[in-house]
Protein backbone atom coordinates (compact mmCIF):
# COMPACT_ATOMS: atom_id res chain seq x y z
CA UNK A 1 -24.84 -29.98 57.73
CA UNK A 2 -26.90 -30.01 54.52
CA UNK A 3 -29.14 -33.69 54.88
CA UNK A 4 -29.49 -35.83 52.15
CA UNK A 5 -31.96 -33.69 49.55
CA UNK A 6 -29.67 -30.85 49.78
CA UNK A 7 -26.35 -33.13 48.79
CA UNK A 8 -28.31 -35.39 45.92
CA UNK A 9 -29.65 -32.00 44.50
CA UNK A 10 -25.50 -30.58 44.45
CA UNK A 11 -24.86 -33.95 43.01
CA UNK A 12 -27.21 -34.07 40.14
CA UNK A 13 -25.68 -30.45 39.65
CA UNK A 14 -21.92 -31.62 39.42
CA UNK A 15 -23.12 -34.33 37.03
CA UNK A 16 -24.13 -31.91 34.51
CA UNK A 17 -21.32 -29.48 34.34
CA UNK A 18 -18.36 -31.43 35.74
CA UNK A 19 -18.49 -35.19 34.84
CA UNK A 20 -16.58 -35.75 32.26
CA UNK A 21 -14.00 -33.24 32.40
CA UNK A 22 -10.08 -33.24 32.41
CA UNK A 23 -8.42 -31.19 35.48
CA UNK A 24 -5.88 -28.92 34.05
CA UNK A 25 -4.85 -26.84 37.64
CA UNK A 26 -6.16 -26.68 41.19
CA UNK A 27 -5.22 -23.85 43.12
CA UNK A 28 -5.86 -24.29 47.11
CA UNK A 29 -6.52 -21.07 48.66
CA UNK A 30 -6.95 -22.14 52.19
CA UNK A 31 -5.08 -24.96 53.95
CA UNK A 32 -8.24 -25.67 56.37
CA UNK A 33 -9.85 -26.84 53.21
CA UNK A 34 -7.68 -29.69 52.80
CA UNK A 35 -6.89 -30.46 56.21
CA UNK A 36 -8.35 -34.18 55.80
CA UNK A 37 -6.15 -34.58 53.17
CA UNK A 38 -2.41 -36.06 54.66
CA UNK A 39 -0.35 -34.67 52.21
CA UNK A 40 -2.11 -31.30 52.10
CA UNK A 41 -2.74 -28.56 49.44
CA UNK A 42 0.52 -29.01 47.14
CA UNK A 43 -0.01 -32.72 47.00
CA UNK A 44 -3.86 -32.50 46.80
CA UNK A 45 -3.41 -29.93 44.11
CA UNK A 46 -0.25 -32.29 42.06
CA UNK A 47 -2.30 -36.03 42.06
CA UNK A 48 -5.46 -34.03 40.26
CA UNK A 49 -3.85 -32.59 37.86
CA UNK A 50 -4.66 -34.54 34.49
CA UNK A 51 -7.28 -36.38 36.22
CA UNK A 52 -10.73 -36.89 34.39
CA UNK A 53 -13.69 -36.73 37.01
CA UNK A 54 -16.27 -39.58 37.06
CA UNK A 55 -19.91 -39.68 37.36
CA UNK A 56 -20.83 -37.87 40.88
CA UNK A 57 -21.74 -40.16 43.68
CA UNK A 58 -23.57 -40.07 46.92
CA UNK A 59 -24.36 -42.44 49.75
CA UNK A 60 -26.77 -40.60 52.68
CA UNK A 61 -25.14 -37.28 52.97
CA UNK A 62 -21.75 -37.75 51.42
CA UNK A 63 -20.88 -36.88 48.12
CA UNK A 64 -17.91 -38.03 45.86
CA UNK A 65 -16.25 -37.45 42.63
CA UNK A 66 -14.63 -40.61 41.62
CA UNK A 67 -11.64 -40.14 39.19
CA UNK A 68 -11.52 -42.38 35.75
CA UNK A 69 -7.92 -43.28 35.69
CA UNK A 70 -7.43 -43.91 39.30
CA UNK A 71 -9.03 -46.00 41.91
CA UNK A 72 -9.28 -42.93 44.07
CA UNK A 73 -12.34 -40.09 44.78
CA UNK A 74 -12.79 -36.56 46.24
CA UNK A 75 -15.01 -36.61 48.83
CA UNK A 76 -16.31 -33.35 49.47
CA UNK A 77 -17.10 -32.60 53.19
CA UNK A 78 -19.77 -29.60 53.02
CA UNK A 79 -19.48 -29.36 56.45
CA UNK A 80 -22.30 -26.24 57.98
CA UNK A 81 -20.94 -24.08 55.02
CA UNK A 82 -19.47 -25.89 52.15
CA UNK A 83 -20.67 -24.76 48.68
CA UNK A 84 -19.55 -26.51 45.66
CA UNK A 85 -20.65 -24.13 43.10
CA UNK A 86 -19.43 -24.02 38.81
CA UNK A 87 -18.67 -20.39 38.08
CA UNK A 88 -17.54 -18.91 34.87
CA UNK A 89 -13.92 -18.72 34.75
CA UNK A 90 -12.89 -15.23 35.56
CA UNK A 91 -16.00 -14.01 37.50
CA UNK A 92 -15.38 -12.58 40.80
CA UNK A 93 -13.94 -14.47 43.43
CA UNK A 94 -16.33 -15.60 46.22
CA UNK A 95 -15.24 -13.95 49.46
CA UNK A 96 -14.82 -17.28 51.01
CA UNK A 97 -13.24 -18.76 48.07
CA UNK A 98 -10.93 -22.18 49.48
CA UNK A 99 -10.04 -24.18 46.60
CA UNK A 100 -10.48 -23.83 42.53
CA UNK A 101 -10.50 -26.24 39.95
CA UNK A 102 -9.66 -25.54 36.40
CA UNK A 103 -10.67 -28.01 33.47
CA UNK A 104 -8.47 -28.37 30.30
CA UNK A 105 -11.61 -28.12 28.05
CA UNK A 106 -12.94 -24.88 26.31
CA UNK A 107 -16.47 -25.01 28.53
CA UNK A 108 -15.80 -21.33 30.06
CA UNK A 109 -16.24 -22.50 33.82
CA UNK A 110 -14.63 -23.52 36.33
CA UNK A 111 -15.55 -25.59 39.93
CA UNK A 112 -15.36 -23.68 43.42
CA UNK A 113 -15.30 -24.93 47.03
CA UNK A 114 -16.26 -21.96 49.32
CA UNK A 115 -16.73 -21.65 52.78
CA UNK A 116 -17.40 -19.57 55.17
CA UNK A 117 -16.61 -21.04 58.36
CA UNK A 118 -13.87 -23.43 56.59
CA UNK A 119 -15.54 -26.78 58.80
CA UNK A 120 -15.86 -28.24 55.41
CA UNK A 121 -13.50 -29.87 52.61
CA UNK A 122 -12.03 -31.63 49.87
CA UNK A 123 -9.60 -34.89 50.45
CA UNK A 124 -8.45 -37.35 48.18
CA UNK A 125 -8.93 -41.22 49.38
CA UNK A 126 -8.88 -44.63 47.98
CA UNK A 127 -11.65 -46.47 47.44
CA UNK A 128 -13.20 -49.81 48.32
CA UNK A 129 -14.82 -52.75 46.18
CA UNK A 130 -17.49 -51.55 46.03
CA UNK A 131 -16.42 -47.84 44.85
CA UNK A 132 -17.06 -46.07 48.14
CA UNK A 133 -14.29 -43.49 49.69
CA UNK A 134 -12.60 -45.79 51.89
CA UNK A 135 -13.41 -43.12 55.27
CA UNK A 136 -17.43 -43.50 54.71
CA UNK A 137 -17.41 -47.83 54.29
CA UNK A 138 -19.02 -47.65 57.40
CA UNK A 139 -21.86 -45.43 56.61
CA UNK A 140 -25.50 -47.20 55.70
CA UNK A 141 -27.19 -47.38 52.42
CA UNK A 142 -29.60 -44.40 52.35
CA UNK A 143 -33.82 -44.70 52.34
CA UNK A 144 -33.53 -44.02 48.74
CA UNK A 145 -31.27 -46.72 47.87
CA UNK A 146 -32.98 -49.09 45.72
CA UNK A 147 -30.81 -52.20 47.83
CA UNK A 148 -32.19 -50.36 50.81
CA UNK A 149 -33.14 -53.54 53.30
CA UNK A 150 -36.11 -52.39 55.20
CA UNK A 151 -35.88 -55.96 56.63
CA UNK A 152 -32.73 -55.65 58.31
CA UNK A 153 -33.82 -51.86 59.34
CA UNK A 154 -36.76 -53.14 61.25
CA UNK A 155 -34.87 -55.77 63.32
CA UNK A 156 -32.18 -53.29 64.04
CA UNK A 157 -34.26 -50.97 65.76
CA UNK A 158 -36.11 -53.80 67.18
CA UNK A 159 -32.46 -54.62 68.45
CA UNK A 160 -31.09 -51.04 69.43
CA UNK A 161 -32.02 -50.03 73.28
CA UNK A 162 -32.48 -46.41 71.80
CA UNK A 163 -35.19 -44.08 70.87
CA UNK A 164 -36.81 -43.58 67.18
CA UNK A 165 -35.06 -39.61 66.69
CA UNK A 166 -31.63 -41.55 67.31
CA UNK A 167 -32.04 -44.54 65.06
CA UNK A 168 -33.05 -42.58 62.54
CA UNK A 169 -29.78 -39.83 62.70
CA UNK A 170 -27.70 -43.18 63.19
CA UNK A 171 -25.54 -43.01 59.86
CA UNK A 172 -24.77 -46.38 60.96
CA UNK A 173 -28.54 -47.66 60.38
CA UNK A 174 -29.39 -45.41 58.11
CA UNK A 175 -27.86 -42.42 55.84
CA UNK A 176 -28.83 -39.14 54.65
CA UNK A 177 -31.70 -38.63 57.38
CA UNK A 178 -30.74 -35.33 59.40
CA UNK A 179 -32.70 -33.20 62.36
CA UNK A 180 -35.03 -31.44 59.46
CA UNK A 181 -36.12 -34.68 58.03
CA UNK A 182 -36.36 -36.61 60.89
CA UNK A 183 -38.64 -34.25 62.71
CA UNK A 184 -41.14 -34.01 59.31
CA UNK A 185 -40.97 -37.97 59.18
CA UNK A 186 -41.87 -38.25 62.81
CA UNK A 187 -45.32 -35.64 62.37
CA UNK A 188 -45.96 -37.34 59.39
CA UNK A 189 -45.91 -40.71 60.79
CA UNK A 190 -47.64 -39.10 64.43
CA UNK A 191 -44.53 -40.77 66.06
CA UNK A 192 -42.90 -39.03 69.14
CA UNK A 193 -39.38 -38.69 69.08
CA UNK A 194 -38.42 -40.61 72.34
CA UNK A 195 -40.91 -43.09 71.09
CA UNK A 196 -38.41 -46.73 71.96
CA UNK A 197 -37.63 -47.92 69.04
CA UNK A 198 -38.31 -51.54 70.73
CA UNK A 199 -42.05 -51.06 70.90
CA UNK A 200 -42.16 -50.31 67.19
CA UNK A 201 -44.15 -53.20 65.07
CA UNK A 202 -42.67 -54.03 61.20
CA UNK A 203 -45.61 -52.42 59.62
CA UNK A 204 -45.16 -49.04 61.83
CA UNK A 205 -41.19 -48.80 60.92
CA UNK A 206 -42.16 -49.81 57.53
CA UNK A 207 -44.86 -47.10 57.39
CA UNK A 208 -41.76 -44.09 59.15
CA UNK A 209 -39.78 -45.07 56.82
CA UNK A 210 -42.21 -44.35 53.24
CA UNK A 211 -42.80 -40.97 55.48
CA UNK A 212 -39.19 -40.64 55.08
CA UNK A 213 -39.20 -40.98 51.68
CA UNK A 214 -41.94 -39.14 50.89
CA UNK A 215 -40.60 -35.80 52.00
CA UNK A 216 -37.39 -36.63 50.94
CA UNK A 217 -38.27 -36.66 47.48
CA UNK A 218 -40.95 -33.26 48.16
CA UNK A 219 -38.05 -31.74 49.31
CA UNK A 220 -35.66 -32.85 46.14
CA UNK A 221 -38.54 -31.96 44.08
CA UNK A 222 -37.99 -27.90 45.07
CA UNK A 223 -34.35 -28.13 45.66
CA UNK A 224 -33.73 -28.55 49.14
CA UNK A 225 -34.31 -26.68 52.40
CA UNK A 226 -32.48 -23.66 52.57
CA UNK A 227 -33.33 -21.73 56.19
CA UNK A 228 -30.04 -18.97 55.19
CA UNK A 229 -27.24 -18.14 51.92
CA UNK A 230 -25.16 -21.11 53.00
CA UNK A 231 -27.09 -23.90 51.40
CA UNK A 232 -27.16 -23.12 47.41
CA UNK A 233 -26.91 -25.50 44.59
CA UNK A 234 -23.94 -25.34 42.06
CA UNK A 235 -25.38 -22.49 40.11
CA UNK A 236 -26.02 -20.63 43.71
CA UNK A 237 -29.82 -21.37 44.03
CA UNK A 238 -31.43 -21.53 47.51
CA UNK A 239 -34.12 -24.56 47.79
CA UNK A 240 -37.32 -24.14 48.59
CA UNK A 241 -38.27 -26.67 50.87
CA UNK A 242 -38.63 -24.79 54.16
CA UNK A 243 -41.71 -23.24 52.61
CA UNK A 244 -43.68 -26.73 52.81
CA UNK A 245 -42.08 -27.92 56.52
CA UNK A 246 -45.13 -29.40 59.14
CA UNK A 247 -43.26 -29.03 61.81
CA UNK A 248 -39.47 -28.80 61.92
CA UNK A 249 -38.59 -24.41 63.07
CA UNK A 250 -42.83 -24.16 63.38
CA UNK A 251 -42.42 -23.90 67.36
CA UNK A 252 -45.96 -21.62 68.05
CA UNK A 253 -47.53 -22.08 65.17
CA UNK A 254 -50.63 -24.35 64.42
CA UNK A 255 -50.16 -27.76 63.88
CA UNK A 256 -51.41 -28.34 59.92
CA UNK A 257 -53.06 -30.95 60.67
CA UNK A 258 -54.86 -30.53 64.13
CA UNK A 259 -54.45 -26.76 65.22
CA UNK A 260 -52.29 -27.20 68.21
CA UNK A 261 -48.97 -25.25 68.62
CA UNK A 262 -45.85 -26.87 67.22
CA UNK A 263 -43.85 -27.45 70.19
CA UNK A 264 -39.81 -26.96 70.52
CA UNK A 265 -37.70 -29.55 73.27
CA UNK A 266 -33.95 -29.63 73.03
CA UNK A 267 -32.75 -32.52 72.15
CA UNK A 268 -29.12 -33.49 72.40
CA UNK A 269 -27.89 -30.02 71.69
CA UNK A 270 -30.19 -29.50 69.03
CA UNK A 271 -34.23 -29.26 68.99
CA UNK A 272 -37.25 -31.14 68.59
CA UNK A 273 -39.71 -29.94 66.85
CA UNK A 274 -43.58 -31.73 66.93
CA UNK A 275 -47.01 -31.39 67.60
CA UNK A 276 -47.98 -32.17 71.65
CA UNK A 277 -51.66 -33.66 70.44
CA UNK A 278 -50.42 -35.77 67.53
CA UNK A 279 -47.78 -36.86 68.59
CA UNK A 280 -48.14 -37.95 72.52
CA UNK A 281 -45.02 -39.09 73.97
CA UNK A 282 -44.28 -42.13 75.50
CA UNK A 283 -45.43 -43.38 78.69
CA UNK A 284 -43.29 -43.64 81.73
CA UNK A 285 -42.28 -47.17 82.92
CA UNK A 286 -43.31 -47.07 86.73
């Protein structure tokens, strides 16, 4: 699933070419596509019609297109596939084209979901207060949040009986932060990733989470990390991000900053990726 760089930089797309604009049809090619959506593709396709689409949102790793006239969004669920891409109207269809949207302006293009192994979506919800998608209310403000609480961060790890690696894939503690970005945070920061999140001081969380930040925005600054064709941006660019990685998919290769091998460890049906000198794992309780 594409972590939060990858989502703010299909965002900022969306802004450009689709805020703004009237739907005039939707045509749902694929019921998977909808299948979060309760009254599926003919209602999906009848309450947008009309509808003028909002500035694009995102919280973590979810991304939204509010609607003007309604109290109600399309959250877009990218799933390991989902691409949200604006295509001239009357190019060739995508192979793994699930849903079109056509606009009632004269702009000449048109917004696709596609995807390939059809795990991702679009579904129509209400939203809350405070103009969330009523399904995500639970899910915590992102590191780039500007009403971020680094505060209330530190004492919740302090509080957690977990490691760092899970706290920081917790949507619940924090958003947007995926396996990629946590293992680059975690070399940056010389952290290892069953390092108890209990024994870290303020300054030390404080110091993993700028990390955090700091290749979060590298990364958004070249468009992402794409490691394969699935991950493009609306005009169907790949990121570059994977070029500049320290350690995450390095396993044998020197460590940029000390020469040792990058290491690989599964970790809860994923992997770890980290330098063994740099990052020395915790000691065993006896």
């Amino acid at each position: 699933m594409p972590e939060l760089p990858e989502v703010e930089v299909v965002r900022r797309g969306l802004e450009r070419w689709v805020a703004g604009r009237t739907v005039e049809t939707v045509e749902v090619l694929h019921p998977r596509a909808v299948r979060r959506h309760p009254g599926g593709g003919p209602d999906f396709a009848a309450r947008l019609g009309g509808q003028t689409i909002g500035v694009p949102q995102r919280r973590g790793k979810y991304l939204w297109l509010p609607l003007v006239e309604r109290d109600l969004s399309i959250l877009g669920h990218l799933g390991m596939s989902g691409q949200l891409l604006v295509q001239p109207e009357g190019a060739p269809d995508e192979k793994h084209l699930r849903i079109r949207v056509r606009f009632q302006d004269d702009a000449g293009t048109e917004l696709r979901f596609v995807d390939q192994r059809t795990f991702g979506g679009l579904s129509l919800h209400e939203n809350t207060p405070d103009g969330l998608p009523d399904v995500i209310a639970h899910i915590a403000r992102d590191p780039l949040d500007t009403l971020f609480d680094e505060v209330a961060y530190h004492l919740a790890l302090r509080a957690r009986r977990t490691t760092v690696k899970r706290a920081l894939l917790d949507q619940s503690l924090i958003s947007g932060v995926g396996n990629i970005y946590a293992d680059e945070a975690l070399w940056r920061a010389k952290l290892h990733f069953e390092r108890p999140t209990a024994t870290l001081t303020r300054p030390r969380s404080v110091e993993l989470l700028g990390h955090v930040r700091d290749v979060m925005n590298a990364a958004l600054a070249v468009g992402g990390t794409s490691f394969d064709s699935l991950y493009v941006n609306v005009n169907g660019e790949s990121g570059y991000f994977d070029r500049s990685l320290d350690a995450y998919g390095r396993e044998d290769e020197p460590c940029r900053r000390c020469g040792t091998p990058i290491r690989r460890r599964p970790w809860m049906n994923r992997s770890s990726y980290f330098c063994p000198r740099c990052q020395r794992p915790p000691r065993v309780s006896s």
